[in-house]
C-alpha atoms as a PDB file:
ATOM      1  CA  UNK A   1     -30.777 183.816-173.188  1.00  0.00           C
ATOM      2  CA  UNK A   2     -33.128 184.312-176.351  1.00  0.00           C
ATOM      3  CA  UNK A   3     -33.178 181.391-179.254  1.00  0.00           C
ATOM      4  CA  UNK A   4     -30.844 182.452-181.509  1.00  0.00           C
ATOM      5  CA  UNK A   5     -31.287 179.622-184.542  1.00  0.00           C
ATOM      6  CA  UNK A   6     -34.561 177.900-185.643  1.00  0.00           C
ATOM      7  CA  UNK A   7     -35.670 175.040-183.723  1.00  0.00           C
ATOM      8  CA  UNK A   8     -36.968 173.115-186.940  1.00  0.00           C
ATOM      9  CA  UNK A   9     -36.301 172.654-190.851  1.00  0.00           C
ATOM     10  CA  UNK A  10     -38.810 175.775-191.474  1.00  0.00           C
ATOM     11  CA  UNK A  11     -36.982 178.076-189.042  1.00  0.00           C
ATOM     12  CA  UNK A  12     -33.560 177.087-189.723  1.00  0.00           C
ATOM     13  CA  UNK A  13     -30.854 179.643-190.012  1.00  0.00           C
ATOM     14  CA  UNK A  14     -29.129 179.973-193.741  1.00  0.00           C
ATOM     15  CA  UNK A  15     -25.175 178.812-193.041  1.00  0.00           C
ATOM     16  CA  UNK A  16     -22.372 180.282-195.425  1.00  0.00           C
ATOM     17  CA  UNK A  17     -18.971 179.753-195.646  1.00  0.00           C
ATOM     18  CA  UNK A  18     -16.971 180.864-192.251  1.00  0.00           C
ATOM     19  CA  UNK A  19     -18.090 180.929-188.561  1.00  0.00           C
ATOM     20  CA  UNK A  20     -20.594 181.353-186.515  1.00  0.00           C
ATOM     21  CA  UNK A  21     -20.985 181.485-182.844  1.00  0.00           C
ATOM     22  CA  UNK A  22     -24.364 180.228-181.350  1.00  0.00           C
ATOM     23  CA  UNK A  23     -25.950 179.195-177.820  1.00  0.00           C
ATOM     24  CA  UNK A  24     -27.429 175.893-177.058  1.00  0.00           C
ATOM     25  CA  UNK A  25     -30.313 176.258-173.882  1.00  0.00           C
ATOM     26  CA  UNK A  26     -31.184 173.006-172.036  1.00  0.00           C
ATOM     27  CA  UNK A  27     -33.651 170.963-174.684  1.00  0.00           C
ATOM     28  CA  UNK A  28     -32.744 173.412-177.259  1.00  0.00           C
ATOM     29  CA  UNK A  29     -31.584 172.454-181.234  1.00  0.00           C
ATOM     30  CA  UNK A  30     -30.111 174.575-183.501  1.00  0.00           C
ATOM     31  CA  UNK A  31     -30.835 173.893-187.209  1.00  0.00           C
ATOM     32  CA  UNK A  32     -29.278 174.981-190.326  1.00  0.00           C
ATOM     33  CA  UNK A  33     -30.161 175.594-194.160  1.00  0.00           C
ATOM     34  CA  UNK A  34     -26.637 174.071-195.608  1.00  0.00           C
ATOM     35  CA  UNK A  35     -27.536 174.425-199.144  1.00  0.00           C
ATOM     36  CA  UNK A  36     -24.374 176.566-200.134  1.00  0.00           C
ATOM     37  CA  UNK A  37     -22.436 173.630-198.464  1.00  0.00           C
ATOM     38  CA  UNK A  38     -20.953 171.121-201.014  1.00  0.00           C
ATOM     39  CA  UNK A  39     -20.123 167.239-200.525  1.00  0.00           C
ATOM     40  CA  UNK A  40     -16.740 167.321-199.661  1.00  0.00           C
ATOM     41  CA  UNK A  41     -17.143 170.373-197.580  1.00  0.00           C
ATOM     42  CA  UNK A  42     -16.689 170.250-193.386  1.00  0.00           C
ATOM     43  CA  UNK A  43     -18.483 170.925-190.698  1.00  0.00           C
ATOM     44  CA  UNK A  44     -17.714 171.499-187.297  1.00  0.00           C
ATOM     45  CA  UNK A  45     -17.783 172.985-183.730  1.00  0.00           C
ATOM     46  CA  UNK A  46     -15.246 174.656-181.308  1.00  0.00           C
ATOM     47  CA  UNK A  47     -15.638 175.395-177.906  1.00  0.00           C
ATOM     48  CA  UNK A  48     -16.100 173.712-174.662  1.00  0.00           C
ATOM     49  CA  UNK A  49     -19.501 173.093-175.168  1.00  0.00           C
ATOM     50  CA  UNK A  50     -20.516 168.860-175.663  1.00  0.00           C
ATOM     51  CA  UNK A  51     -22.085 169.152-179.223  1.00  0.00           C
ATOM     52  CA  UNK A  52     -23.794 166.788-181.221  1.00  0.00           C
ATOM     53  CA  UNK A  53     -24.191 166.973-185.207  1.00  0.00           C
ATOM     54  CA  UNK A  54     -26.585 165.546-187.493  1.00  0.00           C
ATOM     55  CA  UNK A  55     -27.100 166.169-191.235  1.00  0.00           C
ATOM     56  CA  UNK A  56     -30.357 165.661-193.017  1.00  0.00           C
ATOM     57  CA  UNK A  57     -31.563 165.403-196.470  1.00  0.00           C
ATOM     58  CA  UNK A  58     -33.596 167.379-198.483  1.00  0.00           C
ATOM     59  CA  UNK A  59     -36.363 165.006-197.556  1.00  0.00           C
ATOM     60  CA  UNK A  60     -35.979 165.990-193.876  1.00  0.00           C
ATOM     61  CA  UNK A  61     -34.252 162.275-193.677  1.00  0.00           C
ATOM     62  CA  UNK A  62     -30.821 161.892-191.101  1.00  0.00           C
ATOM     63  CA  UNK A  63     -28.047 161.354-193.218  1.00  0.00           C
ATOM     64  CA  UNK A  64     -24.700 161.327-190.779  1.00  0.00           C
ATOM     65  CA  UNK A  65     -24.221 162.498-187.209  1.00  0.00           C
ATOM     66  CA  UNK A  66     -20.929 162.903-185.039  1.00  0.00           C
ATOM     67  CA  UNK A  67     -20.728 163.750-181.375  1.00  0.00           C
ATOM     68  CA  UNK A  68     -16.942 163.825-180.735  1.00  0.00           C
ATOM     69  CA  UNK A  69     -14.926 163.044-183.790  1.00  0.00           C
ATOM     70  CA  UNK A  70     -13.476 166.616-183.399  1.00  0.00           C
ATOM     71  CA  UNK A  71     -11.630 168.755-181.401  1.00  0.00           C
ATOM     72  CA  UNK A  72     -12.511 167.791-177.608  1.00  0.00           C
ATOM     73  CA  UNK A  73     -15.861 167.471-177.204  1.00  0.00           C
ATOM     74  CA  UNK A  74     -16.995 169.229-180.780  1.00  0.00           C
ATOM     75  CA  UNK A  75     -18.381 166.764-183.843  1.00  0.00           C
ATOM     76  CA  UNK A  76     -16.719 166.763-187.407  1.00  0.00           C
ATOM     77  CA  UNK A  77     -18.922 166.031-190.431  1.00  0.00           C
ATOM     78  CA  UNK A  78     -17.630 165.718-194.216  1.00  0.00           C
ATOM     79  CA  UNK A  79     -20.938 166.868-196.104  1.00  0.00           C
ATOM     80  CA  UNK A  80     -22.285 164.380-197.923  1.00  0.00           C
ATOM     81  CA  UNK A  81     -23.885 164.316-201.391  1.00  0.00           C
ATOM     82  CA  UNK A  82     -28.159 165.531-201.003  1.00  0.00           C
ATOM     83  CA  UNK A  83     -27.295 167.109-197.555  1.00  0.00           C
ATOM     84  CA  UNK A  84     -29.508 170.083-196.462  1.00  0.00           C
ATOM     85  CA  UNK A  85     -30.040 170.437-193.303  1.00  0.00           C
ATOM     86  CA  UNK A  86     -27.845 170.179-189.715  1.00  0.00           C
ATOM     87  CA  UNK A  87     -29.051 170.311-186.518  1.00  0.00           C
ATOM     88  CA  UNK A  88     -26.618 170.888-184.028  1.00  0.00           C
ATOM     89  CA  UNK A  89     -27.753 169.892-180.182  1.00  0.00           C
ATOM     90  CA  UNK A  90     -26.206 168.969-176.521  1.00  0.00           C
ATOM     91  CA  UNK A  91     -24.633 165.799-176.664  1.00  0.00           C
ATOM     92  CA  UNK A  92     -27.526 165.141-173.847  1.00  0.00           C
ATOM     93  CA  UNK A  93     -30.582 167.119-173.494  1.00  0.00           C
ATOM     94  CA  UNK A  94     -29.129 168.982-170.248  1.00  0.00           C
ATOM     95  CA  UNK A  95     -26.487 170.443-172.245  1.00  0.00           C
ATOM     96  CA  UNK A  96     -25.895 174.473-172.019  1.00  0.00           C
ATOM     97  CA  UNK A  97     -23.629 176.679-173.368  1.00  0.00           C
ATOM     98  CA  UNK A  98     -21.421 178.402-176.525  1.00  0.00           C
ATOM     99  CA  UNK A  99     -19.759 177.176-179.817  1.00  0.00           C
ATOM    100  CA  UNK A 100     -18.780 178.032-182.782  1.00  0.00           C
ATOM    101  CA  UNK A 101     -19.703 176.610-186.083  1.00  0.00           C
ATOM    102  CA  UNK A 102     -17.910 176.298-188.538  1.00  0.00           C
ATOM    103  CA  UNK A 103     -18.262 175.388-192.332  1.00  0.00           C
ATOM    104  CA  UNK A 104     -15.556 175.401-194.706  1.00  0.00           C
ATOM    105  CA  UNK A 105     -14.966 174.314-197.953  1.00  0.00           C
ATOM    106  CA  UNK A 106     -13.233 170.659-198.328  1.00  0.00           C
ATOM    107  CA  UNK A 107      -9.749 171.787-199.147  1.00  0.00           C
ATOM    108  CA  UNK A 108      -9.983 174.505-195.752  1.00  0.00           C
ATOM    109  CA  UNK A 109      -9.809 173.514-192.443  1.00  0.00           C
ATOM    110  CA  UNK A 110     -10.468 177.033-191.287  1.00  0.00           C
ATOM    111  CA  UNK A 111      -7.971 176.443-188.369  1.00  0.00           C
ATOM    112  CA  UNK A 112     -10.056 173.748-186.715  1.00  0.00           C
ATOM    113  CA  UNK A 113      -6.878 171.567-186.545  1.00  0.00           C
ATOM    114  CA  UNK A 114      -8.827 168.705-188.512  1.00  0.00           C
ATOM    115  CA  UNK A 115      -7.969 168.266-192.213  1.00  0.00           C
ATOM    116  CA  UNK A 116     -10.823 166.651-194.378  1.00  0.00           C
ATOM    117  CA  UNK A 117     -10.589 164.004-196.365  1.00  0.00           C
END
């Protein structure tokens, strides 16, 4: 199956409000532009798929990851002040299939099942 997010900050994928679905490849990372995201705001997976999350600053800096602190095997991550960036990745580098990700605002869980804060 083709890359279907950046790989990198520069090729990252602009992520607004709602869903998304995506494909992970063996080795592969998915990274996202979360600029319209506000702190407060969620983000998370759904599916079957063993996903890992980690947020980044605007200075290309990790922030805050999550493997499973959602639903199953998905991560859940409250955006955090100066977040910019998430790269979403196989919980281990093997890792192959579908999810969904979702970002919605703080007060929406967007039927994930997981209220934020």
């Amino acid at each position: 199956m083709p890359d279907d997010h950046g790989d990198d900050f520069n090729s990252s994928t602009v992520l607004t409000y709602g869903s998304l679905n995506a494909h992970l490849s063996p080795s592969d990372s998915d990274w996202f532009d979360i600029a319209e995201a506000r702190a407060g705001d969620v983000l998370s997976t759904l599916g079957s798929t063993d996903t890992f999350g980690l947020l980044y600053d605007c200075d290309y800096l990790p922030m805050a990851g999550d493997d499973d602190g959602g639903i199953g095997l998905n991560f859940h991550l409250v955006v955090p002040e100066g977040a910019c960036y998430l790269e979403v990745r196989g919980y281990v580098s093997t890792i192959e299939g579908d999810y969904t990700l979702v970002l919605a605002a703080g007060d929406d869980t967007l039927d994930t099942g997981l209220a934020s804060p």
